[in-house]
PDB file of N, CA and C in Angstrom:
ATOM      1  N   UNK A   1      13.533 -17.206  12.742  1.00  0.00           N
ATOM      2  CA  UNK A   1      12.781 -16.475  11.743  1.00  0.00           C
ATOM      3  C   UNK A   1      13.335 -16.818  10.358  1.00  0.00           C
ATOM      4  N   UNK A   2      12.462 -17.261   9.697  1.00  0.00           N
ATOM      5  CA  UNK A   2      12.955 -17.338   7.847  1.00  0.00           C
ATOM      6  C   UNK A   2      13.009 -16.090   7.083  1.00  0.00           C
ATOM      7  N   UNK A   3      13.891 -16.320   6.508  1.00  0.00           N
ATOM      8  CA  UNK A   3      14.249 -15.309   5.583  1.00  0.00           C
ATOM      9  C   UNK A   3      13.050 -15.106   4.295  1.00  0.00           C
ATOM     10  N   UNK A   4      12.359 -14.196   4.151  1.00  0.00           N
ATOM     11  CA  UNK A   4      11.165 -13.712   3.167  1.00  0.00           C
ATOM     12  C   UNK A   4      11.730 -12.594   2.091  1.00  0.00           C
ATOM     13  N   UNK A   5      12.036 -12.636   1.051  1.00  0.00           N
ATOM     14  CA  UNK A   5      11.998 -12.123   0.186  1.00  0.00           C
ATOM     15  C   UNK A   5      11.159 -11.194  -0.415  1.00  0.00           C
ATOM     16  N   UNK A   6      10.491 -10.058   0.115  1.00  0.00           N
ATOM     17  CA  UNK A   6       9.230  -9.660  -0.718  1.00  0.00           C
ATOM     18  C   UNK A   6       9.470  -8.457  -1.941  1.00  0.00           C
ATOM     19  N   UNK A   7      10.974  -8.064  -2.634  1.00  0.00           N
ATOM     20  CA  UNK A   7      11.202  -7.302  -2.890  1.00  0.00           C
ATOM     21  C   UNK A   7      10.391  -6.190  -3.132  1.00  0.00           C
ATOM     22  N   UNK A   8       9.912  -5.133  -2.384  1.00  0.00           N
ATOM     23  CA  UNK A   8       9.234  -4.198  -1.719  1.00  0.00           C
ATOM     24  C   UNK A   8       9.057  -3.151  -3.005  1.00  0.00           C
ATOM     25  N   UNK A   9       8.526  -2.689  -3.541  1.00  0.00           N
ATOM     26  CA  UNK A   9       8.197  -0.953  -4.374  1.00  0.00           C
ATOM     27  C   UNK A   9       7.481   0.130  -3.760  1.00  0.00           C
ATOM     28  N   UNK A  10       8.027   1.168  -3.269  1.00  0.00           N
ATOM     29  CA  UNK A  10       7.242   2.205  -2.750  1.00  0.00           C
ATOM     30  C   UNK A  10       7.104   3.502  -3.393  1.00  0.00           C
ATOM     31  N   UNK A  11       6.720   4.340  -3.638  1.00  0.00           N
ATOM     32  CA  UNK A  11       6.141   5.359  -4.602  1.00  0.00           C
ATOM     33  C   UNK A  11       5.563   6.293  -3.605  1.00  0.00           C
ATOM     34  N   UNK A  12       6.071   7.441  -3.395  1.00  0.00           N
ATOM     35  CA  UNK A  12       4.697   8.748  -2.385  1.00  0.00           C
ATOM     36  C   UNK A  12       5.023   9.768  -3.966  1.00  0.00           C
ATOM     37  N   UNK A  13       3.972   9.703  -4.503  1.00  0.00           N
ATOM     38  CA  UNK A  13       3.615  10.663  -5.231  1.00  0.00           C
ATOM     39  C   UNK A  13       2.717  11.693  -5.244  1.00  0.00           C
ATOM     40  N   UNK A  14       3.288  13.048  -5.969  1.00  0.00           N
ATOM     41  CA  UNK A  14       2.518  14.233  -6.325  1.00  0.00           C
ATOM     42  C   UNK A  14       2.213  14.641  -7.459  1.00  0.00           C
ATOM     43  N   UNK A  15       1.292  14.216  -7.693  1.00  0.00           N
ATOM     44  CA  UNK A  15       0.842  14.471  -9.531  1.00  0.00           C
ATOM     45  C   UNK A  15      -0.170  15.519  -9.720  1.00  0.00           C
ATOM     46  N   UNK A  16       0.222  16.282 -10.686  1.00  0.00           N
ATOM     47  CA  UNK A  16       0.009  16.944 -11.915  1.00  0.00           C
ATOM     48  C   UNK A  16      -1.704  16.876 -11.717  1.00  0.00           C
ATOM     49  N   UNK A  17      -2.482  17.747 -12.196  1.00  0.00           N
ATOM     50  CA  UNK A  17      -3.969  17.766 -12.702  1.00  0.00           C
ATOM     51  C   UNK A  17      -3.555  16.495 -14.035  1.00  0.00           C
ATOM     52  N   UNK A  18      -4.909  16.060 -14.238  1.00  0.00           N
ATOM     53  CA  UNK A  18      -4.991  15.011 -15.240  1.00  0.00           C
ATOM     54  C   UNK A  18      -3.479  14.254 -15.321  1.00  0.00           C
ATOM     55  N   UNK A  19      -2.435  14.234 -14.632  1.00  0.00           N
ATOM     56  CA  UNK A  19      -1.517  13.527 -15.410  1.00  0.00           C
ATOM     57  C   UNK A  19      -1.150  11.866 -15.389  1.00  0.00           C
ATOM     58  N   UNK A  20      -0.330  11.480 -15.782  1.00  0.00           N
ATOM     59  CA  UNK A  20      -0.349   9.664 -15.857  1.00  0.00           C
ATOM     60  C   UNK A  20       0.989   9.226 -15.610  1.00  0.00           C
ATOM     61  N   UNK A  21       0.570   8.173 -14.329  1.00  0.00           N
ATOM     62  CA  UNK A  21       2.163   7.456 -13.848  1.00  0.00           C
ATOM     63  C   UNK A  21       1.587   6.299 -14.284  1.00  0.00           C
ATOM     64  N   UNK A  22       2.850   5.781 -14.980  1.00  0.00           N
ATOM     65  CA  UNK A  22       2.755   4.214 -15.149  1.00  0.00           C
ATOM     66  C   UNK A  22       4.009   3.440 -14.604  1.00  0.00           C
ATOM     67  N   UNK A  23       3.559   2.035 -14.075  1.00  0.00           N
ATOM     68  CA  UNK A  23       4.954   1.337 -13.466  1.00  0.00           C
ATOM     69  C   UNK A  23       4.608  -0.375 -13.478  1.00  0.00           C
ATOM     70  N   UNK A  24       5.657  -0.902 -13.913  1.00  0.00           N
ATOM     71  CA  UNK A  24       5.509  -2.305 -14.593  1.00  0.00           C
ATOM     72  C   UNK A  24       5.767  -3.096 -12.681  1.00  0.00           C
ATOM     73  N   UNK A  25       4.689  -4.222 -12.993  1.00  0.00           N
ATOM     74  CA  UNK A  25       4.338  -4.576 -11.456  1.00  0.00           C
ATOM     75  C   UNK A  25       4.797  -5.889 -11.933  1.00  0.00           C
ATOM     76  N   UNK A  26       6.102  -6.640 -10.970  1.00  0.00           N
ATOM     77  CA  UNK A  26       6.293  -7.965 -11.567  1.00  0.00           C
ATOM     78  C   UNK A  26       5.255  -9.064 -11.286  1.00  0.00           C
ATOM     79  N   UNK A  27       4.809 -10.519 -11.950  1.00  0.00           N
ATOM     80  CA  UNK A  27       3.845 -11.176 -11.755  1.00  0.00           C
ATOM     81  C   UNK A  27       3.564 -11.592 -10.492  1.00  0.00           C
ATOM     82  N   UNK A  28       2.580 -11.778 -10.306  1.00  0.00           N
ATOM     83  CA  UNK A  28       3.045 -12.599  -8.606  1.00  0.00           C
ATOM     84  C   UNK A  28       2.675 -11.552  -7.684  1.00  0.00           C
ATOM     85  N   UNK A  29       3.644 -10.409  -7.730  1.00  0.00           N
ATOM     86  CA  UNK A  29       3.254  -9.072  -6.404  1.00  0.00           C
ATOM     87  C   UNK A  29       1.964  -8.780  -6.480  1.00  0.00           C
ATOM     88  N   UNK A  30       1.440  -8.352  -5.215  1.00  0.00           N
ATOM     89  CA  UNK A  30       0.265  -7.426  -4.791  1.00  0.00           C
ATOM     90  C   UNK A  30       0.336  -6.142  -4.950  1.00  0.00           C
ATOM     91  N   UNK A  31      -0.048  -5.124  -5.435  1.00  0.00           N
ATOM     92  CA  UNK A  31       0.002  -3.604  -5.684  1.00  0.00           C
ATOM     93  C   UNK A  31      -0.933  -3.374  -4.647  1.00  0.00           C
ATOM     94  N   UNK A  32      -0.871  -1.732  -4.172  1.00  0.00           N
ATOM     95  CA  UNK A  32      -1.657  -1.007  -3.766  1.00  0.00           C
ATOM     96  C   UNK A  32      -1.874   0.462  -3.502  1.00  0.00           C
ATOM     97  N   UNK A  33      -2.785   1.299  -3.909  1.00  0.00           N
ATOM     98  CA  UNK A  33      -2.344   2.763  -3.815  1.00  0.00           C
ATOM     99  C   UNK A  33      -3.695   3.145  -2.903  1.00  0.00           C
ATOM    100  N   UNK A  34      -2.577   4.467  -2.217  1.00  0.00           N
ATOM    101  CA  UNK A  34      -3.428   5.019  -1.242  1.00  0.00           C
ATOM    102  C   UNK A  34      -3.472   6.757  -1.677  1.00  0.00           C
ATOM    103  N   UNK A  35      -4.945   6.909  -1.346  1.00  0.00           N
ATOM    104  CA  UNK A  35      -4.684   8.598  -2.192  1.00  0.00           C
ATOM    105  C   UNK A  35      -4.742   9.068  -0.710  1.00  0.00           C
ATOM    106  N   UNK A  36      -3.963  10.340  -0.549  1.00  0.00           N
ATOM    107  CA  UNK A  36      -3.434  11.258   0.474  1.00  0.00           C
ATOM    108  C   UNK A  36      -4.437  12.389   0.349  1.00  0.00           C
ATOM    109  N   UNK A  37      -4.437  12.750  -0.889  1.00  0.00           N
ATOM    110  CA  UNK A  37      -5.539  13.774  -1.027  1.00  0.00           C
ATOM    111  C   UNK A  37      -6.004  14.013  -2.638  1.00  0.00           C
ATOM    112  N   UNK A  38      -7.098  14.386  -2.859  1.00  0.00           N
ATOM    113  CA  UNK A  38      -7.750  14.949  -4.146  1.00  0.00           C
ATOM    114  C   UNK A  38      -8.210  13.583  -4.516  1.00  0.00           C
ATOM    115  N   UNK A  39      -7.911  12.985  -5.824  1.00  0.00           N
ATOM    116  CA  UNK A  39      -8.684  11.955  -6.586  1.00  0.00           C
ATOM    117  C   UNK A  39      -7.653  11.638  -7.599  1.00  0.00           C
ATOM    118  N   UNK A  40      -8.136   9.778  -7.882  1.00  0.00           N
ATOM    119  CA  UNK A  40      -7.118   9.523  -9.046  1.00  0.00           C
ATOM    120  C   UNK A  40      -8.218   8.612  -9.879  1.00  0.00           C
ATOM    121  N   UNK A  41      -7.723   7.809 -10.907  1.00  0.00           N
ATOM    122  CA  UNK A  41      -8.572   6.686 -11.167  1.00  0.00           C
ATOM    123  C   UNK A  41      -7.553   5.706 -11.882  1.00  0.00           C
ATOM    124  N   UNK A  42      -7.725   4.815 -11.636  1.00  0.00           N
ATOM    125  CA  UNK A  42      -7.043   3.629 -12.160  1.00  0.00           C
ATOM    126  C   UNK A  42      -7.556   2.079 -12.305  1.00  0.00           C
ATOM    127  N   UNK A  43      -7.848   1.212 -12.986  1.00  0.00           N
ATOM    128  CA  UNK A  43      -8.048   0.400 -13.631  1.00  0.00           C
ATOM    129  C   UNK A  43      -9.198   0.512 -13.756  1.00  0.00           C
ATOM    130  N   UNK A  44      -9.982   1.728 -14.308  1.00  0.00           N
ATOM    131  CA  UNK A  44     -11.428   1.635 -14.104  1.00  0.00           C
ATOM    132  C   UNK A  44     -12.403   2.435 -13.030  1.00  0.00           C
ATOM    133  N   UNK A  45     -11.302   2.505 -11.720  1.00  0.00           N
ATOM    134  CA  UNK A  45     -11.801   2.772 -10.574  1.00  0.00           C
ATOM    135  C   UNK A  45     -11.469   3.976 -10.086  1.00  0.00           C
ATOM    136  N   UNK A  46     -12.595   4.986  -9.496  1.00  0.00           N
ATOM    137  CA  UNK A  46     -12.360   6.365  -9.073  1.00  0.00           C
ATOM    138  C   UNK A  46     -11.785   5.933  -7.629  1.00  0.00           C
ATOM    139  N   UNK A  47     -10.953   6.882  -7.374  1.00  0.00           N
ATOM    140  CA  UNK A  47     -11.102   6.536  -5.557  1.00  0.00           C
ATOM    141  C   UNK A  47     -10.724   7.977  -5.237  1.00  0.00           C
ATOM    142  N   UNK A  48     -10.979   8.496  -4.143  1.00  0.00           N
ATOM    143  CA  UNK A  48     -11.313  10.137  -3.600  1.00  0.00           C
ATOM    144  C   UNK A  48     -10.114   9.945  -2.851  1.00  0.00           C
ATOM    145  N   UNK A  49      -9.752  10.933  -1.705  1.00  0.00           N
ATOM    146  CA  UNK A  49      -9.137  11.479  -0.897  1.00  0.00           C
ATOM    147  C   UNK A  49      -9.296  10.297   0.154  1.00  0.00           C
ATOM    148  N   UNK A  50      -8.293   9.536   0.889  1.00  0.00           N
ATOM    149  CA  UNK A  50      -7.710   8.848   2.016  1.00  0.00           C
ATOM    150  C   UNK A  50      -8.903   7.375   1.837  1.00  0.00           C
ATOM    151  N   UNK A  51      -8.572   7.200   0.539  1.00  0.00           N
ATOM    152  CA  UNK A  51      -9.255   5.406   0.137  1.00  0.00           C
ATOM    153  C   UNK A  51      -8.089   4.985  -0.456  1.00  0.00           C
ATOM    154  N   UNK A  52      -8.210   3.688  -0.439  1.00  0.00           N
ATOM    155  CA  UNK A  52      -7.502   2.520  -0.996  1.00  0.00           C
ATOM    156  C   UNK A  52      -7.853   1.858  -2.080  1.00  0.00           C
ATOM    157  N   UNK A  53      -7.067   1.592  -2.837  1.00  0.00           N
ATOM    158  CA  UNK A  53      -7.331   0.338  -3.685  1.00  0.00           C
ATOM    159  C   UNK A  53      -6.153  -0.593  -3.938  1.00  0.00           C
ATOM    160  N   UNK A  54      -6.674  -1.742  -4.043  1.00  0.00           N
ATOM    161  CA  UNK A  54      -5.775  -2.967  -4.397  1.00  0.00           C
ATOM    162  C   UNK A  54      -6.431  -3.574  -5.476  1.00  0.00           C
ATOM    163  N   UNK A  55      -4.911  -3.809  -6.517  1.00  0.00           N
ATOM    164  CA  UNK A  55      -4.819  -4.419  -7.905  1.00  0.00           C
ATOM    165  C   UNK A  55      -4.856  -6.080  -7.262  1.00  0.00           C
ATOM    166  N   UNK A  56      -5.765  -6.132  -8.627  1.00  0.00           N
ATOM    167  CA  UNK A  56      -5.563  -7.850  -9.300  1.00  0.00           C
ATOM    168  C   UNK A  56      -4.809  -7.560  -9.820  1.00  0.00           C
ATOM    169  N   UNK A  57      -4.534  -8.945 -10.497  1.00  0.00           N
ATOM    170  CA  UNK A  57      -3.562  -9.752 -11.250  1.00  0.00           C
ATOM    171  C   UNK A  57      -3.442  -8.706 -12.440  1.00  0.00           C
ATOM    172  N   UNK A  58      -2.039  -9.002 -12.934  1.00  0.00           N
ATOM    173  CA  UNK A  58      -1.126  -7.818 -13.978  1.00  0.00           C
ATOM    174  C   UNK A  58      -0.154  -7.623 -13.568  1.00  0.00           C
ATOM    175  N   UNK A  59       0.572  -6.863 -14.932  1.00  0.00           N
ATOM    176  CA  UNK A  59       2.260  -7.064 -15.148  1.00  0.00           C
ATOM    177  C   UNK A  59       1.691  -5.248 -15.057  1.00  0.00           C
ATOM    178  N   UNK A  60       1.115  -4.515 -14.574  1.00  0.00           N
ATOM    179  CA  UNK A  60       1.519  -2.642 -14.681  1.00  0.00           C
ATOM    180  C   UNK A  60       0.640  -1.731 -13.766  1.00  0.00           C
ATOM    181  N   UNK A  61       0.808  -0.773 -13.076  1.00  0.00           N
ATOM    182  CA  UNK A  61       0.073   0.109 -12.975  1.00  0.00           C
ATOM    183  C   UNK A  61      -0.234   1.243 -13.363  1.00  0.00           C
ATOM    184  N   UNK A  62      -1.586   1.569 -13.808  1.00  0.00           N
ATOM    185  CA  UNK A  62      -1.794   2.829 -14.570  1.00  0.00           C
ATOM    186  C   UNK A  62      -2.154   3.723 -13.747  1.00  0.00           C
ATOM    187  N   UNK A  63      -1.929   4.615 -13.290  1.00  0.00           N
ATOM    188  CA  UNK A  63      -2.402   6.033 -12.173  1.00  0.00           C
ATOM    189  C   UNK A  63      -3.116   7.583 -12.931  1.00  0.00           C
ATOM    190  N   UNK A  64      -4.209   7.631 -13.288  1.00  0.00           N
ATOM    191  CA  UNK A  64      -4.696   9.089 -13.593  1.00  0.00           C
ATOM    192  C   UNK A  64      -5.041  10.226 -12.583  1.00  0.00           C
ATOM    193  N   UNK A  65      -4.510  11.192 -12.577  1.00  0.00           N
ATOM    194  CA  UNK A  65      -4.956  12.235 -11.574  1.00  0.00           C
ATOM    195  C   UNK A  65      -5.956  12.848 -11.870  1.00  0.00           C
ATOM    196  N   UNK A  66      -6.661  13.021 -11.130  1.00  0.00           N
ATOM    197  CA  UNK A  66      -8.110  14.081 -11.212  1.00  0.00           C
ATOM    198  C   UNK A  66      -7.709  15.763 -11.645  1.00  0.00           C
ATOM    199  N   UNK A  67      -8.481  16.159 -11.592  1.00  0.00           N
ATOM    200  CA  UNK A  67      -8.751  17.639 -12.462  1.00  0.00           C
ATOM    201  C   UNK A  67      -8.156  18.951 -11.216  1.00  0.00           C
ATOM    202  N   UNK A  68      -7.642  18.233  -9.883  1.00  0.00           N
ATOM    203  CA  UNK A  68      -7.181  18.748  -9.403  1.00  0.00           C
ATOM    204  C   UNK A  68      -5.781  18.135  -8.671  1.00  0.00           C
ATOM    205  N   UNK A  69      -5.066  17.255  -9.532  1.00  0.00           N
ATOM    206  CA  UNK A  69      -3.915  16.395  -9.344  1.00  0.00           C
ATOM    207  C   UNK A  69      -4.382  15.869  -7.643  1.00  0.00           C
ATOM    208  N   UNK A  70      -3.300  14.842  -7.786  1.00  0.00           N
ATOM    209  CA  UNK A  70      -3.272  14.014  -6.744  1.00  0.00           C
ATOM    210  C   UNK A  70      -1.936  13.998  -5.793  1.00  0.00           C
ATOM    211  N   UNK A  71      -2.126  13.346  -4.584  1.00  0.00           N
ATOM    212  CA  UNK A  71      -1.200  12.936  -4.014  1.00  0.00           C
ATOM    213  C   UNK A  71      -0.901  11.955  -3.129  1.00  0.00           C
ATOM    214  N   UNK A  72      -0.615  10.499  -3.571  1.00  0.00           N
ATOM    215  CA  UNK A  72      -0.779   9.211  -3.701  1.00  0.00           C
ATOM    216  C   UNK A  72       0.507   8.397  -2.813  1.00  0.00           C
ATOM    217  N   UNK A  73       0.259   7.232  -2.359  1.00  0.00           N
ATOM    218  CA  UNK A  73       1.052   6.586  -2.468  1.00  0.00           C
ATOM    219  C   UNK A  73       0.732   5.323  -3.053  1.00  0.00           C
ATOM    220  N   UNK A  74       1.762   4.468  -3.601  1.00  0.00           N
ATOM    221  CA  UNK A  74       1.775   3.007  -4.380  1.00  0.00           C
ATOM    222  C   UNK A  74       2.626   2.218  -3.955  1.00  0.00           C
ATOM    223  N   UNK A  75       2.387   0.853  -3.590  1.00  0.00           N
ATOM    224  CA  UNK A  75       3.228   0.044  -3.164  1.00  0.00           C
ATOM    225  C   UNK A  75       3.018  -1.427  -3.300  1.00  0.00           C
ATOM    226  N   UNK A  76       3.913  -1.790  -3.740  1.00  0.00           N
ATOM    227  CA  UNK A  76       4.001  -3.919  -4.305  1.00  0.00           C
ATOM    228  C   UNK A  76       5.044  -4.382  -3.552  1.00  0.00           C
ATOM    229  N   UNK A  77       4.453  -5.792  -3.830  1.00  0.00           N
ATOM    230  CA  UNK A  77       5.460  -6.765  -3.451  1.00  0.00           C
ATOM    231  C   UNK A  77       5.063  -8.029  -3.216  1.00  0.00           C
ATOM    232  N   UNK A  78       5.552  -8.841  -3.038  1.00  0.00           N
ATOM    233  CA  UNK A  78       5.488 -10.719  -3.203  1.00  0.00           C
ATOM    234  C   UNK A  78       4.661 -10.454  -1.500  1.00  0.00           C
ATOM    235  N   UNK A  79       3.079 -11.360  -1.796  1.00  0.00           N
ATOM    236  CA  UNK A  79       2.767 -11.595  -0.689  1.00  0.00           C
ATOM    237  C   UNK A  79       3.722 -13.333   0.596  1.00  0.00           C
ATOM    238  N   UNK A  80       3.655 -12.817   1.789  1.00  0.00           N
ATOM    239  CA  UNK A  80       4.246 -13.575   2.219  1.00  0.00           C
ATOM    240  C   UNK A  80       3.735 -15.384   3.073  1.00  0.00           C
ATOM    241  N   UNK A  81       2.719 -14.932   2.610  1.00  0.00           N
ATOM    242  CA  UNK A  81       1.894 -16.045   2.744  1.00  0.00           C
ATOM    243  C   UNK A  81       1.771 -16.349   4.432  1.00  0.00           C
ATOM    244  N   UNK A  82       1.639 -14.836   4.951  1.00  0.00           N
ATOM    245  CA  UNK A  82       1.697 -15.342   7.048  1.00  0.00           C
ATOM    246  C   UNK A  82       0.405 -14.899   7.235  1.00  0.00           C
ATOM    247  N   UNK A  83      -0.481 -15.558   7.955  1.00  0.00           N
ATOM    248  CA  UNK A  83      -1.416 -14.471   8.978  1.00  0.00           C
ATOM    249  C   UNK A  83      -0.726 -13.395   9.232  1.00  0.00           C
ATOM    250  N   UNK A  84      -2.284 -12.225   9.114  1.00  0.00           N
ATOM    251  CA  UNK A  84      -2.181 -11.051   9.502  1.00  0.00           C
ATOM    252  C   UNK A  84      -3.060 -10.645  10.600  1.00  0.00           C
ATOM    253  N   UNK A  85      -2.399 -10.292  11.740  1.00  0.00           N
ATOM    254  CA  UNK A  85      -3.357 -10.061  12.970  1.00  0.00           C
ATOM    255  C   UNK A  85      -2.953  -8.224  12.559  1.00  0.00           C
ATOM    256  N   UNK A  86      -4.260  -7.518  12.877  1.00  0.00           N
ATOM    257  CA  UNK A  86      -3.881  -5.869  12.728  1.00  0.00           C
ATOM    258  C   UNK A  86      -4.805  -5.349  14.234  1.00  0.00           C
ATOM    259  N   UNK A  87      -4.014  -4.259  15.164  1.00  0.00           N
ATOM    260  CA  UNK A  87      -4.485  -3.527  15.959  1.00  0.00           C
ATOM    261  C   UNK A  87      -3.813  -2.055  16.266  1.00  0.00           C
ATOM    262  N   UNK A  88      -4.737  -1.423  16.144  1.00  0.00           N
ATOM    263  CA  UNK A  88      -4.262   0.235  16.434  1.00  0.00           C
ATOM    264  C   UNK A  88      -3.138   0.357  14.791  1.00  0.00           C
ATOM    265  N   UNK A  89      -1.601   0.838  14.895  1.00  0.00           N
ATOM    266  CA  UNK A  89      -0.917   0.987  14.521  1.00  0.00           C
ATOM    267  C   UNK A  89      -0.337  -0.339  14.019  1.00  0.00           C
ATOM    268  N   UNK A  90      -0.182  -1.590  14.860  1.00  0.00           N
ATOM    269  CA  UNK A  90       0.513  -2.558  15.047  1.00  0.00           C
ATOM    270  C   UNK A  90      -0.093  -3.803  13.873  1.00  0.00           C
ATOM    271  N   UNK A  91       0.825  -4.319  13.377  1.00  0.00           N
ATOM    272  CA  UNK A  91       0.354  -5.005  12.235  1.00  0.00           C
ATOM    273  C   UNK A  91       1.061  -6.679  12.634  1.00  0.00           C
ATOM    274  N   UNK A  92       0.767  -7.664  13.092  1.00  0.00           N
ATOM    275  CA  UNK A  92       1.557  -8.749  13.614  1.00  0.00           C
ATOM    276  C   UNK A  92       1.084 -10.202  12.778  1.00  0.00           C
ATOM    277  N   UNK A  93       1.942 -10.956  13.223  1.00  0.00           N
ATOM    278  CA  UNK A  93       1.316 -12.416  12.527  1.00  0.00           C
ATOM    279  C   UNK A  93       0.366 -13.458  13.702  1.00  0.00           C
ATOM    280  N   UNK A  94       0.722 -12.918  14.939  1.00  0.00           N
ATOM    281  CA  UNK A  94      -0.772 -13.344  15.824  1.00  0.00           C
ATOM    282  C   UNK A  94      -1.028 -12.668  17.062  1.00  0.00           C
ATOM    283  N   UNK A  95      -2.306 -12.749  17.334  1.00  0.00           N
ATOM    284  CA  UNK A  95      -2.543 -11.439  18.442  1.00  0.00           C
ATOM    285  C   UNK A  95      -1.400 -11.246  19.623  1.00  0.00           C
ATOM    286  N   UNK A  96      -1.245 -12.442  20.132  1.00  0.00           N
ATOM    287  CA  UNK A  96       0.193 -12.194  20.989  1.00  0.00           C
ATOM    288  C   UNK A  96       0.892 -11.312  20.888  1.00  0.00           C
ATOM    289  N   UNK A  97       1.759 -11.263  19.521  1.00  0.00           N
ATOM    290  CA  UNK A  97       2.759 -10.563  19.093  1.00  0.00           C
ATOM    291  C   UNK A  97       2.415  -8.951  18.735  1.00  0.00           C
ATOM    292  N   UNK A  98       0.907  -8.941  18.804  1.00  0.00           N
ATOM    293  CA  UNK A  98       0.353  -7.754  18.347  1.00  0.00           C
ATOM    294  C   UNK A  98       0.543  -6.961  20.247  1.00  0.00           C
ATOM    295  N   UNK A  99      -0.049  -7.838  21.187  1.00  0.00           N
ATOM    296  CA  UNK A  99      -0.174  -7.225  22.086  1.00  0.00           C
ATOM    297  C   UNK A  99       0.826  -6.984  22.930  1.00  0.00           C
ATOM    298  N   UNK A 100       2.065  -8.149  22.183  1.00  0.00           N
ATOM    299  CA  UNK A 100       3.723  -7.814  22.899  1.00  0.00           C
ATOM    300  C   UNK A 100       4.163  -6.650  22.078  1.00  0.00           C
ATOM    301  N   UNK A 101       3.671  -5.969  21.481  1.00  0.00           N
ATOM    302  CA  UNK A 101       4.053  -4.738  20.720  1.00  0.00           C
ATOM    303  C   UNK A 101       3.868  -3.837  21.029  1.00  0.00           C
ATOM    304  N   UNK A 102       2.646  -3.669  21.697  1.00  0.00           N
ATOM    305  CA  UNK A 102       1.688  -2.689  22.348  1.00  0.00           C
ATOM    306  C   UNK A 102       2.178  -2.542  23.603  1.00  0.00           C
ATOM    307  N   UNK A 103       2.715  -3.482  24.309  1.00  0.00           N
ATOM    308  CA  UNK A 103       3.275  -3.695  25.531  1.00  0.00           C
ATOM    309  C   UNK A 103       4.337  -2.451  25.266  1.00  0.00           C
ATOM    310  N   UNK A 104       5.483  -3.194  24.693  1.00  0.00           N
ATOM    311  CA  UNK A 104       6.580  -2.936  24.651  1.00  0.00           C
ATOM    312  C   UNK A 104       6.493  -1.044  23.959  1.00  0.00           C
ATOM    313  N   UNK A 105       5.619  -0.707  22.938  1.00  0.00           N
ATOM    314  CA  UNK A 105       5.529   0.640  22.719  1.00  0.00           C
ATOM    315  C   UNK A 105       5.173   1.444  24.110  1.00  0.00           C
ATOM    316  N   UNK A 106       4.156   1.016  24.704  1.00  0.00           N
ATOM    317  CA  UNK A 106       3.461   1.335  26.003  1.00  0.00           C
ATOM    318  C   UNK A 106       5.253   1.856  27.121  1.00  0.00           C
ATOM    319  N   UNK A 107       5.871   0.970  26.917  1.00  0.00           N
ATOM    320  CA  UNK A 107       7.205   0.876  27.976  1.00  0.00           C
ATOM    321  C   UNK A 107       8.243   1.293  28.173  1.00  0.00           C
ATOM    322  N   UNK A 108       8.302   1.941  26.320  1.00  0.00           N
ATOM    323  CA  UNK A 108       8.868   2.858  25.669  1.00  0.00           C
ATOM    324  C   UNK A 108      10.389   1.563  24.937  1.00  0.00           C
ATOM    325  N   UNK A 109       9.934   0.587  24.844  1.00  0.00           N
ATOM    326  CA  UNK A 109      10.773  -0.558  24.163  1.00  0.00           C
ATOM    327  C   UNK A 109      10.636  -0.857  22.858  1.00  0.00           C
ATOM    328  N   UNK A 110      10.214   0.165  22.557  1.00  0.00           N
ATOM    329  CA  UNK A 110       9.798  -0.150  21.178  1.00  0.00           C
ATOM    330  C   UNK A 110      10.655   0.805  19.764  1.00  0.00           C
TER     331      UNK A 110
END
């Protein structure tokens, strides 16, 4: 296995009615925030209760909370350039490994 670098940012936030998180995203990383509950808007974009959004390209993220605050998570980092196989819970780089996962949770090896 090679060594991957993705230096990781994670954020579970609880914000404020109307309030504003900002956080400088280095070039290169992928951002992404997930709202937990209520509403936020950021680069433009509303997103409600248990949606996603993923940033383009930029050096920041801007986070507004809705009129009944939010509670979010945000997270970056250097993509790693592998296939992504995804099933159930299990997130792998090819179905094999997805279903030796499943195995092994199933077997209690996990």
């Amino acid at each position: 296995m090679r060594d991957i670098t993705v230096e990781p940012f994670y954020a579970e936030l609880r914000m404020a009615p109307g309030s504003v998180f900002e956080e400088p995203v280095a070039s290169g990383k992928t951002a992404f925030i997930a709202t937990h509950s209520r509403s936020v808007t950021s680069g433009g974009v509303s997103l409600g209760e248990a949606q996603l959004g993923v940033y383009g390209p930029g050096d920041s993220v801007r986070i507004e909370a809705g009129p009944e605050g939010a509670r979010i998570m945000l997270a970056a980092g250097y993509p790693i350039g592998e296939p992504i196989v995804w099933a159930g819970p299990f997130v792998m780089t090819t179905e094999g490994e997805v279903r030796q996962a499943m195995l092994d949770y199933q077997q209690g090896r996990f």
